[in-house]
C-alpha atoms as a PDB file:
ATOM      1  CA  UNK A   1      70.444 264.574  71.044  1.00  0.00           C
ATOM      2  CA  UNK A   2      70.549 261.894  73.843  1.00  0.00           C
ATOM      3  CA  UNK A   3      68.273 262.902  76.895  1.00  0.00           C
ATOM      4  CA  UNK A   4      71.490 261.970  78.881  1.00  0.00           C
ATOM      5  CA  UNK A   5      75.010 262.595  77.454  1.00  0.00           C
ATOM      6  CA  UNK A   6      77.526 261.010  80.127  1.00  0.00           C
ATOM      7  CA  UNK A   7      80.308 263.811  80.926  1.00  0.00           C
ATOM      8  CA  UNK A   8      82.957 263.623  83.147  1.00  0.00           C
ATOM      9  CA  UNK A   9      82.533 263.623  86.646  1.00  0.00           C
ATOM     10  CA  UNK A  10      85.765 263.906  87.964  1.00  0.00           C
ATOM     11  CA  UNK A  11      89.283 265.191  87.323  1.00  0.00           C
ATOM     12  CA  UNK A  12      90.240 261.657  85.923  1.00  0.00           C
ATOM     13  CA  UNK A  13      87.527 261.593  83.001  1.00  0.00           C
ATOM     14  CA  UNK A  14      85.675 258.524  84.722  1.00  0.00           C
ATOM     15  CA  UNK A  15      82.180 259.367  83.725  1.00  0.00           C
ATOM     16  CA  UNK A  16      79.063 258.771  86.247  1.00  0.00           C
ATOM     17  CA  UNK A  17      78.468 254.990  85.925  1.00  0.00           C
ATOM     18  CA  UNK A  18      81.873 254.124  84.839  1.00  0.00           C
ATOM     19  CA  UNK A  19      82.786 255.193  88.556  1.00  0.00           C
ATOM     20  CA  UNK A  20      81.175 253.645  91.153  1.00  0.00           C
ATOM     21  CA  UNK A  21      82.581 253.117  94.665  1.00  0.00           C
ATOM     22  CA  UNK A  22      84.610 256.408  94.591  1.00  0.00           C
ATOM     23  CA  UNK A  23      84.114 258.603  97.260  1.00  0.00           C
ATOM     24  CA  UNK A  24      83.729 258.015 100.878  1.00  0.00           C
ATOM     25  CA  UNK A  25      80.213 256.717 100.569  1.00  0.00           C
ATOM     26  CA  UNK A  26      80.463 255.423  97.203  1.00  0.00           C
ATOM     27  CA  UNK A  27      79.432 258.471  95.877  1.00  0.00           C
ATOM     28  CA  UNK A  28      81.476 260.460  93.252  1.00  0.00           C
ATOM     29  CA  UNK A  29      83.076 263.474  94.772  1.00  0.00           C
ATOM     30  CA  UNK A  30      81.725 266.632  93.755  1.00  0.00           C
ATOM     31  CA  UNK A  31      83.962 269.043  92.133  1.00  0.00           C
ATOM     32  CA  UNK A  32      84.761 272.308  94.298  1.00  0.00           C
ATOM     33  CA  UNK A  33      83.698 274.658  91.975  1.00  0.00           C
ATOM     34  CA  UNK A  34      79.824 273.348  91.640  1.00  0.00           C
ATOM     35  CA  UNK A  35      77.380 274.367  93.909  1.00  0.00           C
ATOM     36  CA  UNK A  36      73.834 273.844  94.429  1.00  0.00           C
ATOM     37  CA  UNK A  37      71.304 276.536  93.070  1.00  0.00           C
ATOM     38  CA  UNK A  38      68.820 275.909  95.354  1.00  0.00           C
ATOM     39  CA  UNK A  39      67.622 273.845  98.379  1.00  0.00           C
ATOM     40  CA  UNK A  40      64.399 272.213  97.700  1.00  0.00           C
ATOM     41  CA  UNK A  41      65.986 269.050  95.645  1.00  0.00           C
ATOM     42  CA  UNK A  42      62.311 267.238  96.052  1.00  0.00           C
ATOM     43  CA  UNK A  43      60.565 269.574  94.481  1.00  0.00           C
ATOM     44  CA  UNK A  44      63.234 269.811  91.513  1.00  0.00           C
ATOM     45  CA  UNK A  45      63.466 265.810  90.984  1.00  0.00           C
ATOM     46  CA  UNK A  46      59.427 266.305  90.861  1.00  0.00           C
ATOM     47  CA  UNK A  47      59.607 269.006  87.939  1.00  0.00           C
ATOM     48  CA  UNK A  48      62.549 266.950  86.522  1.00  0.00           C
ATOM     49  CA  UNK A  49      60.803 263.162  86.395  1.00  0.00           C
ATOM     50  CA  UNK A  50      61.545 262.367  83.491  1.00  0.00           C
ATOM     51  CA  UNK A  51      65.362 263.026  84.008  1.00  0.00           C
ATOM     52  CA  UNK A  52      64.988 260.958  87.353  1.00  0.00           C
ATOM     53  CA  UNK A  53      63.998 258.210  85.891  1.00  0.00           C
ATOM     54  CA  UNK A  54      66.194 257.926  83.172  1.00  0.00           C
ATOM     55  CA  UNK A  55      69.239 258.018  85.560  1.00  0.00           C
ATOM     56  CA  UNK A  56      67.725 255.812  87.530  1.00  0.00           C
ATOM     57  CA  UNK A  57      67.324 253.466  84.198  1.00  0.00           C
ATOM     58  CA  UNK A  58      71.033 254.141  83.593  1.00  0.00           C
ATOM     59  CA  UNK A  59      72.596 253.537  87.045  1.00  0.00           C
ATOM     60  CA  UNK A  60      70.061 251.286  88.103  1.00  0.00           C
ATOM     61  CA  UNK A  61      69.146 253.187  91.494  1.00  0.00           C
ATOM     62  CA  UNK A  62      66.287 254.852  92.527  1.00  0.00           C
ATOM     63  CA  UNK A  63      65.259 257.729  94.248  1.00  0.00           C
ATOM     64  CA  UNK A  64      68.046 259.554  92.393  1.00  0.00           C
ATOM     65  CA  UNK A  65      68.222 263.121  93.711  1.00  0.00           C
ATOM     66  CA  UNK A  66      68.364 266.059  90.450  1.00  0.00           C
ATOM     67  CA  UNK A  67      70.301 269.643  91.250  1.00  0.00           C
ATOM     68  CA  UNK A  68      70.766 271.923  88.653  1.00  0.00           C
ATOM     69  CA  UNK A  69      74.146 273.600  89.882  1.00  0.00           C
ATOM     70  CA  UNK A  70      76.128 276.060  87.926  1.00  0.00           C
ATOM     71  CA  UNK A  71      80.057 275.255  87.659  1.00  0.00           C
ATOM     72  CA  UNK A  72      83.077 277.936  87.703  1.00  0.00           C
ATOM     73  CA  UNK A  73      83.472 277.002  84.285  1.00  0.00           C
ATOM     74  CA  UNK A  74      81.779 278.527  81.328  1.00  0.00           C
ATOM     75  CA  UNK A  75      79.352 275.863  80.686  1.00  0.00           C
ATOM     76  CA  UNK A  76      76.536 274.516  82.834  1.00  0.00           C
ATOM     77  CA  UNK A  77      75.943 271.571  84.345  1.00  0.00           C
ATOM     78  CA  UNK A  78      72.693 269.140  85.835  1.00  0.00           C
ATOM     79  CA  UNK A  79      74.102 266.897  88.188  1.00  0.00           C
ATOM     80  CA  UNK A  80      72.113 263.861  88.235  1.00  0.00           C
ATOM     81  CA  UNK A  81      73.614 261.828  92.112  1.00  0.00           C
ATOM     82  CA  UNK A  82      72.352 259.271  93.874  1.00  0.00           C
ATOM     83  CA  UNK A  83      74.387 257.766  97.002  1.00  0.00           C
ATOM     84  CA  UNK A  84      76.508 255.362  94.621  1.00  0.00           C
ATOM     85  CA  UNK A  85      77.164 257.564  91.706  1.00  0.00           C
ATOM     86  CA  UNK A  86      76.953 260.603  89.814  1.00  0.00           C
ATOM     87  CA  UNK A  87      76.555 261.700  86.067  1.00  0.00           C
ATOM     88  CA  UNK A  88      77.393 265.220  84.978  1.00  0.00           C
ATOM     89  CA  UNK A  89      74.565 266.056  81.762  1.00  0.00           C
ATOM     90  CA  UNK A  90      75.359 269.445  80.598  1.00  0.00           C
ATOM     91  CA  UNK A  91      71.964 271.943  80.813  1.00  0.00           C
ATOM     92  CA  UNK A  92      71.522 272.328  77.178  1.00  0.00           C
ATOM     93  CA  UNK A  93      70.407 268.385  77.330  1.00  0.00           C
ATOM     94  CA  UNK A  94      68.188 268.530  80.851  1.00  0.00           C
ATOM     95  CA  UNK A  95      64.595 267.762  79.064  1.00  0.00           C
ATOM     96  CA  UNK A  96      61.006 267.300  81.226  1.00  0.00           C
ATOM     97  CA  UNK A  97      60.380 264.313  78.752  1.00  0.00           C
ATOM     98  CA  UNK A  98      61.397 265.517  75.352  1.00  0.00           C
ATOM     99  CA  UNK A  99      61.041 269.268  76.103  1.00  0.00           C
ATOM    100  CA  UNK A 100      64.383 270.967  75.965  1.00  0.00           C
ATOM    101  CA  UNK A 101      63.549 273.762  78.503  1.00  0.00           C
ATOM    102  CA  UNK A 102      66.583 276.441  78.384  1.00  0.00           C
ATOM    103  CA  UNK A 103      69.805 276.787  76.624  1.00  0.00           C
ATOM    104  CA  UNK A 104      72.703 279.240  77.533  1.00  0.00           C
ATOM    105  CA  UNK A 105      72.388 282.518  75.740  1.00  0.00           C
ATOM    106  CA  UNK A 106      68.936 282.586  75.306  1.00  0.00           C
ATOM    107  CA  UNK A 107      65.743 285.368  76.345  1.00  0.00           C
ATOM    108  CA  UNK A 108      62.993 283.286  77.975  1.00  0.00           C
ATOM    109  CA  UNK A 109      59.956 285.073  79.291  1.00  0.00           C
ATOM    110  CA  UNK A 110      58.546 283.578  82.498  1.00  0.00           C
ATOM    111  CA  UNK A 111      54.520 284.225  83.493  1.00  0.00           C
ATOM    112  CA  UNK A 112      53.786 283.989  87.315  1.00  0.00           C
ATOM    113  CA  UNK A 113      56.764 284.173  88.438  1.00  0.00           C
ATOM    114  CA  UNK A 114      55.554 283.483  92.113  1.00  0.00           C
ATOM    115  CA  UNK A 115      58.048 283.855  94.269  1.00  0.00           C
ATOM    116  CA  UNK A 116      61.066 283.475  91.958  1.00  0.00           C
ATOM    117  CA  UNK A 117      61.685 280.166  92.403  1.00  0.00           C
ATOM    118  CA  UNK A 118      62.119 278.957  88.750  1.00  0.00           C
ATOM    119  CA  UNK A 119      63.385 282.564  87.824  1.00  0.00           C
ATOM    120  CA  UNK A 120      66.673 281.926  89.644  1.00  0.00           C
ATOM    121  CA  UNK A 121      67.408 278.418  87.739  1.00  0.00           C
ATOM    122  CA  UNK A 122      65.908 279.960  84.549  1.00  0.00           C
ATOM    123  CA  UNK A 123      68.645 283.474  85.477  1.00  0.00           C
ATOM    124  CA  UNK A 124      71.145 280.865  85.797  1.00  0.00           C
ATOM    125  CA  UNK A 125      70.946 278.300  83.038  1.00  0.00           C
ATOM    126  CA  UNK A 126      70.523 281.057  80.255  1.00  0.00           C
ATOM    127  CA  UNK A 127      73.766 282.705  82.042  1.00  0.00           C
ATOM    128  CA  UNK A 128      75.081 286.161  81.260  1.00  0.00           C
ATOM    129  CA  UNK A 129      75.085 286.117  77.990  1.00  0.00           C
ATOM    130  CA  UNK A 130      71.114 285.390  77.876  1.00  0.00           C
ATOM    131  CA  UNK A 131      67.968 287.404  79.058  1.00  0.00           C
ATOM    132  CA  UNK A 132      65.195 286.594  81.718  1.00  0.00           C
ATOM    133  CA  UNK A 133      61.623 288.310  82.184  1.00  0.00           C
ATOM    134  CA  UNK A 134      60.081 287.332  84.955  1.00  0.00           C
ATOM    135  CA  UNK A 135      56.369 288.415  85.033  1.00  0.00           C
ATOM    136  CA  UNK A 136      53.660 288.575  87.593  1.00  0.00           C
ATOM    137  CA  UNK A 137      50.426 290.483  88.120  1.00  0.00           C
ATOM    138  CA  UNK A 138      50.630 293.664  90.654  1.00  0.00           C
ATOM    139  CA  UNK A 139      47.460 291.876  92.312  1.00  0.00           C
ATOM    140  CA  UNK A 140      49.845 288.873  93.386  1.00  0.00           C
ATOM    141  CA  UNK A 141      52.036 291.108  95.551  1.00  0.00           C
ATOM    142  CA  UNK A 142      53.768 288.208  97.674  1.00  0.00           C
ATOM    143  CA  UNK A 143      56.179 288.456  94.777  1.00  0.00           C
ATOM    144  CA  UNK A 144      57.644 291.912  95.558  1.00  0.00           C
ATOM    145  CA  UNK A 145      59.399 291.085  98.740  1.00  0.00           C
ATOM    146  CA  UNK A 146      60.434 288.146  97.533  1.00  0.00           C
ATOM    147  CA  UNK A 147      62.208 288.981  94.219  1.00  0.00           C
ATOM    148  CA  UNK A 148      63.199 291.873  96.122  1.00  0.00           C
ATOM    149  CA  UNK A 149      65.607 289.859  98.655  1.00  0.00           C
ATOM    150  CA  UNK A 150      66.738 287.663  95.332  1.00  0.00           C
ATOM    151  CA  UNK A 151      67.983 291.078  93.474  1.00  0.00           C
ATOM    152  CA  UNK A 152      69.291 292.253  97.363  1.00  0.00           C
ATOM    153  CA  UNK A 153      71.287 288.904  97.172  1.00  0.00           C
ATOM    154  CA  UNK A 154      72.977 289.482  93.957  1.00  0.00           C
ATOM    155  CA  UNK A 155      70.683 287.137  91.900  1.00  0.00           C
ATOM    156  CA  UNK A 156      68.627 287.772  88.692  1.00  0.00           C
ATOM    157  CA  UNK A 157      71.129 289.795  87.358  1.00  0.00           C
ATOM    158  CA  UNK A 158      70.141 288.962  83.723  1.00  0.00           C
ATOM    159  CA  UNK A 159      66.529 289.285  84.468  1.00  0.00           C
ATOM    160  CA  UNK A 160      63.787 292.280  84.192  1.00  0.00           C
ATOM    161  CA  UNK A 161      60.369 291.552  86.251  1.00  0.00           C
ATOM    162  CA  UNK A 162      57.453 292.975  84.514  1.00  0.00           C
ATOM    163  CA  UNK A 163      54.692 293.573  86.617  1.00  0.00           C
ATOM    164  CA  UNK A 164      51.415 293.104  84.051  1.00  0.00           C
ATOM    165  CA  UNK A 165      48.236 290.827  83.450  1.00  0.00           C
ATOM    166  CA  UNK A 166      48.375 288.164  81.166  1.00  0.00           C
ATOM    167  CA  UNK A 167      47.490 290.398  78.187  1.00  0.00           C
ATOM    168  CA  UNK A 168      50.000 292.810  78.041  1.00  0.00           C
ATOM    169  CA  UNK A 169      54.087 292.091  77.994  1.00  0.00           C
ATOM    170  CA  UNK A 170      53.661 295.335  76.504  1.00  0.00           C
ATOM    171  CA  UNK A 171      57.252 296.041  77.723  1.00  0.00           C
ATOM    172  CA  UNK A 172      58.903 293.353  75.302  1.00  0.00           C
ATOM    173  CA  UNK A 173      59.548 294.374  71.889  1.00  0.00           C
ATOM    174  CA  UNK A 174      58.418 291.936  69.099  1.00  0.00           C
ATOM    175  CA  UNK A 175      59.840 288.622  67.755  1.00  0.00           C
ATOM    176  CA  UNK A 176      62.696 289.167  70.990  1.00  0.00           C
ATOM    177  CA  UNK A 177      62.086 285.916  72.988  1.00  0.00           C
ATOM    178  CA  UNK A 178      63.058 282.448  72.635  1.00  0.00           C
ATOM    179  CA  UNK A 179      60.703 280.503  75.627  1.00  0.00           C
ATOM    180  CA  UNK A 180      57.822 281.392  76.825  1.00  0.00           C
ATOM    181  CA  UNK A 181      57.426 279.481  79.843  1.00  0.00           C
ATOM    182  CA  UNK A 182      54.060 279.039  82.064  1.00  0.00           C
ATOM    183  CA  UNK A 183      54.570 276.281  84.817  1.00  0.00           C
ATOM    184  CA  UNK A 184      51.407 275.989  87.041  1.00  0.00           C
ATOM    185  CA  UNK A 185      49.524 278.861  85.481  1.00  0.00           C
ATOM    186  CA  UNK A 186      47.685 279.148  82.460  1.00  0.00           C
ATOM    187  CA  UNK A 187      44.725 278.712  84.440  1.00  0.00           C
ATOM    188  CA  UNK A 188      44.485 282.299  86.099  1.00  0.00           C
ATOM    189  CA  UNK A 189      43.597 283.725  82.630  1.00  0.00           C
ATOM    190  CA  UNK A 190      40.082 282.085  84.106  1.00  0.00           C
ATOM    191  CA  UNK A 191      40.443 282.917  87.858  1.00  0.00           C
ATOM    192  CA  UNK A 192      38.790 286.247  89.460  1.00  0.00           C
ATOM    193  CA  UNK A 193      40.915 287.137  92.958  1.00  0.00           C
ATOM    194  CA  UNK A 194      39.438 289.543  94.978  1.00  0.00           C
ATOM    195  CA  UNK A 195      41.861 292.765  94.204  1.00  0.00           C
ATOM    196  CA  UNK A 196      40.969 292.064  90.763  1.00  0.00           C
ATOM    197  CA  UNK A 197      37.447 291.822  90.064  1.00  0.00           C
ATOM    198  CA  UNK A 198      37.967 292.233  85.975  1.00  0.00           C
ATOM    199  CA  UNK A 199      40.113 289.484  85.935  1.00  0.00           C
ATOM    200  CA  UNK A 200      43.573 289.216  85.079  1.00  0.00           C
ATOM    201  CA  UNK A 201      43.703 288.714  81.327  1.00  0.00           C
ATOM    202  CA  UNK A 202      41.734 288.134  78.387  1.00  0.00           C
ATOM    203  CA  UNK A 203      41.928 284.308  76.863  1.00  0.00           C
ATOM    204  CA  UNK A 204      42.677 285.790  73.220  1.00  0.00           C
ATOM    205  CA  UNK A 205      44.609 288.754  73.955  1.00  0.00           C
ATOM    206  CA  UNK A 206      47.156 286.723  76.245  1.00  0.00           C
ATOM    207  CA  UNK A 207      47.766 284.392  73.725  1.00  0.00           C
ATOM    208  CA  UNK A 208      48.141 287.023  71.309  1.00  0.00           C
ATOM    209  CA  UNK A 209      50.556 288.408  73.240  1.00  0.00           C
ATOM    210  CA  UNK A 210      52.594 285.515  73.727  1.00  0.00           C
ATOM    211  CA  UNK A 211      52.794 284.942  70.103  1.00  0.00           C
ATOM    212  CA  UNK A 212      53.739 288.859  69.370  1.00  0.00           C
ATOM    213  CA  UNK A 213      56.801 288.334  71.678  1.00  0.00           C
ATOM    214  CA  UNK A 214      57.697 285.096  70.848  1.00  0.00           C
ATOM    215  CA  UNK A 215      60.421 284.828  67.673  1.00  0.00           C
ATOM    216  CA  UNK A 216      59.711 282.872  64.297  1.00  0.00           C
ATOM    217  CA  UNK A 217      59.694 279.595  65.502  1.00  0.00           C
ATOM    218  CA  UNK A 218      59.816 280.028  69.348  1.00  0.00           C
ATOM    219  CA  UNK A 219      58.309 277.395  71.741  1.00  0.00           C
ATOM    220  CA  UNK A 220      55.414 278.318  74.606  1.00  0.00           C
ATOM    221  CA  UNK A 221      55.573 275.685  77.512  1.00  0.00           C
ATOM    222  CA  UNK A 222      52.561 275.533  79.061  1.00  0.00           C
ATOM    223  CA  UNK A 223      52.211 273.180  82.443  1.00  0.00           C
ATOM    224  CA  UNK A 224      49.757 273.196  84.841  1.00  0.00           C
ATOM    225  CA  UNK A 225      47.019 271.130  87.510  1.00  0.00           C
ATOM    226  CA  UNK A 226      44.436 268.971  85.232  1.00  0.00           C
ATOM    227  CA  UNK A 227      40.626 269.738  85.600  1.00  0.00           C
ATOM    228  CA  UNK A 228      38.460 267.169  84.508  1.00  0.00           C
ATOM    229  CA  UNK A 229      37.417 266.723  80.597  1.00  0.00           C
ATOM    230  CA  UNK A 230      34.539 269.200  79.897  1.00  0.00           C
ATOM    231  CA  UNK A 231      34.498 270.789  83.607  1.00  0.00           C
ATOM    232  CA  UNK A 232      34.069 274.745  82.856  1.00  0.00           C
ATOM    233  CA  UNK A 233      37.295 276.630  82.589  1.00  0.00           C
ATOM    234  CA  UNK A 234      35.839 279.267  84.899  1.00  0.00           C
ATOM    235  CA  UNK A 235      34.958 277.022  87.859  1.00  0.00           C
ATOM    236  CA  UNK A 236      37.875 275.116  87.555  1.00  0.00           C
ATOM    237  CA  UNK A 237      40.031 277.420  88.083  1.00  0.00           C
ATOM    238  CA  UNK A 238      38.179 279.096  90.581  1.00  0.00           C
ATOM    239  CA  UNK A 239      37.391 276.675  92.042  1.00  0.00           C
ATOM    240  CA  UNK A 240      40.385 274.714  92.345  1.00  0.00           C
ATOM    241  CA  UNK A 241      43.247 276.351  90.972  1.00  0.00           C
ATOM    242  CA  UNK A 242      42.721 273.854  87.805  1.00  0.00           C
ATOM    243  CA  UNK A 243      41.969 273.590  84.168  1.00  0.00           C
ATOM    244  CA  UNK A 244      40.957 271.237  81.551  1.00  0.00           C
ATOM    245  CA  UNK A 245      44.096 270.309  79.162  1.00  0.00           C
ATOM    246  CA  UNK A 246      41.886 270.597  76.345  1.00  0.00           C
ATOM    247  CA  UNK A 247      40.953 274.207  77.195  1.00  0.00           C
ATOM    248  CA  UNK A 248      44.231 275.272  77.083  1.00  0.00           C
ATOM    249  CA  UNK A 249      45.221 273.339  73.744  1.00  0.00           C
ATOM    250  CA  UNK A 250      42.273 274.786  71.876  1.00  0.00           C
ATOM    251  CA  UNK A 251      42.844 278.807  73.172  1.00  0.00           C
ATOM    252  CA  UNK A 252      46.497 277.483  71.572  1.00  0.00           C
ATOM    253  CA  UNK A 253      45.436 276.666  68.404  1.00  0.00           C
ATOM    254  CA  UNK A 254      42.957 279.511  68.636  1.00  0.00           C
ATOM    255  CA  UNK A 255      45.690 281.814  68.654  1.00  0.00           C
ATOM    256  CA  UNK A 256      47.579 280.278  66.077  1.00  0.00           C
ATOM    257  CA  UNK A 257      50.495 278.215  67.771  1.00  0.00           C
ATOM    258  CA  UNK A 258      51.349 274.914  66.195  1.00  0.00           C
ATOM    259  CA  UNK A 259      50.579 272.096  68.483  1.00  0.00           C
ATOM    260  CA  UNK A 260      54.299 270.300  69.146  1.00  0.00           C
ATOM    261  CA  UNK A 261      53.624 267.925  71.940  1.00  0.00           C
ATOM    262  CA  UNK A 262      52.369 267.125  75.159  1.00  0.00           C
ATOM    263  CA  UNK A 263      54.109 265.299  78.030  1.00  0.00           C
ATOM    264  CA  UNK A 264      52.803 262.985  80.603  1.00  0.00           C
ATOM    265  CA  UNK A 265      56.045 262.897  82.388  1.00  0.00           C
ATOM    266  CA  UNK A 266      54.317 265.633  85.386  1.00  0.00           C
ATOM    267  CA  UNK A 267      51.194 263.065  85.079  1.00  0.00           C
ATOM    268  CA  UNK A 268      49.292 261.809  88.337  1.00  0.00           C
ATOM    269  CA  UNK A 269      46.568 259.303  87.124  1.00  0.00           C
ATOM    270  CA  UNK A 270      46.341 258.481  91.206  1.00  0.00           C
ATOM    271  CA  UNK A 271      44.649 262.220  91.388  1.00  0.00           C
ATOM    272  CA  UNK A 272      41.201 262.383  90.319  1.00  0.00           C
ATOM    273  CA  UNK A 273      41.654 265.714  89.569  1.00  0.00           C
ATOM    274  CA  UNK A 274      38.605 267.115  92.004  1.00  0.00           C
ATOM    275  CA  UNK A 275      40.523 268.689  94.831  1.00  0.00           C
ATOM    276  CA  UNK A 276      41.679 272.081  94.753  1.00  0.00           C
ATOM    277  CA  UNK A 277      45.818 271.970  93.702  1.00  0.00           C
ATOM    278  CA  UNK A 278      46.694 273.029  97.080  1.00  0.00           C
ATOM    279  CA  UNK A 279      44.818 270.386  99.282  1.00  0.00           C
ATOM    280  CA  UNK A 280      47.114 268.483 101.304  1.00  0.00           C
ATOM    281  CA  UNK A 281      46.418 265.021  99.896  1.00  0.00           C
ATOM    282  CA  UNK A 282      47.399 266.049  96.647  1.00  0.00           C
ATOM    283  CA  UNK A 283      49.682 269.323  96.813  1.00  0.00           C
ATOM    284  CA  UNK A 284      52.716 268.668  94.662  1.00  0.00           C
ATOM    285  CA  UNK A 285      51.465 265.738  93.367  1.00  0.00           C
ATOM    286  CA  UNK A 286      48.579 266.758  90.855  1.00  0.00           C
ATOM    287  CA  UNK A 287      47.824 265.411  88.063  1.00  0.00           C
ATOM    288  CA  UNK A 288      49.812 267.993  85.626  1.00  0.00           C
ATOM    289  CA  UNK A 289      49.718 267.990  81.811  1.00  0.00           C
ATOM    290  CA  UNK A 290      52.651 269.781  79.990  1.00  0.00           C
ATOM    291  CA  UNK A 291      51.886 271.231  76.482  1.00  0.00           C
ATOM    292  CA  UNK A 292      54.701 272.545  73.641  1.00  0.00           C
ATOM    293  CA  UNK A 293      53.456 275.026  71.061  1.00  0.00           C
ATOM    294  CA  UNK A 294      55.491 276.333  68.155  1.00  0.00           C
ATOM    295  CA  UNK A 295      54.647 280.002  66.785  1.00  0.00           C
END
């Protein structure tokens, strides 16, 4: 499958690039029934490089802005605009790199769900037919309110939150899940917060547990800030909210996942990889491996 499969745009089946200069900017008019997921379109094309830059390949641009938007139609869409054109790529084929991240229909499980950010794209990409857990530690409370006021606002409809370390998704049966997704967090299997002073997870047991859930053949996406090569897991993330790439393909292997890939797309070779993730200079644009395993 083609990372970008040109649908139409419009009413009159002109795709993307066949129909530049239409619109009032010589943009391609949206169609009514699409709208927007979620504000925060530079921190989406950031997650979503990869895609960027192969529209911009396409239509020659750049600084092409990605939305995921969901249409009034069964199906559902990535829009991929910039101000002279749009292309229409339906969300089965949106890839970071060559990682295929959800398809309609599908139960993913989320870890650190934060604030519920990427829950609401995942709720809405798998649709109503598929299955979201979103998971968080009790310790990291800011998530209550805030997945709170998403439920309050009619979203995550399709989605359970499990409130659990690392270890224990003891709440999912077997073999049930598709995705296991981890953006930004494998590292807190090695970070001690305050309110938790025993940790939030064992390495072995939370891969264990990933496995157990995951079905015969299922991927685990892992993505998060790179430590230096041989820096201690411990202080890195401790430290600064990092780890070393290789830690986290080894406690893979360790726990039996088949190593599939890993992405550069979310790479930063301009960070050094010494700050802490959330240092100014560098926050948002870390130097970020991305890792598929295959149980």
């Amino acid at each position: 499958m083609a990372l970008l499969k040109q649908e139409p745009a419009d009413g009159n089946g002109k795709s993307g690039a066949a129909a530049l200069g239409s619109g009032a900017q010589g943009r391609l008019a949206r169609p009514a029934d699409h709208a927007v997921l979620e504000d925060g379109r530079w921190e989406l094309t950031r997650q979503l490089r990869g895609l960027q830059a192969t529209a911009e390949a396409q239509l020659g641009i750049t600084q092409a802005n990605v939305d995921l938007v969901t249409s009034g139609r069964a199906e559902k869409n990535a829009i991929l605009a910039s101000d002279r054109a749009e292309i229409e790529v339906p969300i089965a084929d949106v890839r970071v790199g060559e990682i295929v991240i959800v398809r309609p229909g599908e139960t993913i499980l989320e870890l650190e769900g934060g604030r519920g950010w990427y829950s609401r794209i995942l709720s809405e990409a798998i649709g109503p037919t598929g299955k979201l857990y979103a998971q968080y530690p009790a310790e990291f409370a800011y998530g209550d309110a805030a997945y709170k006021g998403r439920q309050d606002a009619g979203q995550l409809k399709n989605t359970t939150i499990i409130k659990s370390h690392f270890d224990d998704y003891s709440a999912i049966p077997d073999a049930s899940v598709d995705k296991v997704i981890w953006i930004l967090g494998p590292h807190e299997i090695y970070f001690t917060p305050q309110n938790a002073p025993g940790g939030l997870g064992e390495e072995a047991k939370t891969y264990s547990e990933i496995k157990r859930v995951l079905k015969p053949g299922g991927l685990f996406i892992a993505m998060d800030h790179a430590a230096p090569a041989g820096e201690d897991k411990k202080t890195s993330a401790q430290t600064n909210h990092r780890v070393d790439p290789a830690v986290i393909l080894a406690a893979a292997k360790a726990g039996g996942f088949t190593y599939v890939s890993k992405s550069d797309v979310l790479a930063n070779p301009q960070d050094d990889r010494t700050k802490r993730a959330f240092d100014p200079t560098v926050r948002r644009h870390t130097d970020q491996f991305l890792f598929t395993f295959r149980k």
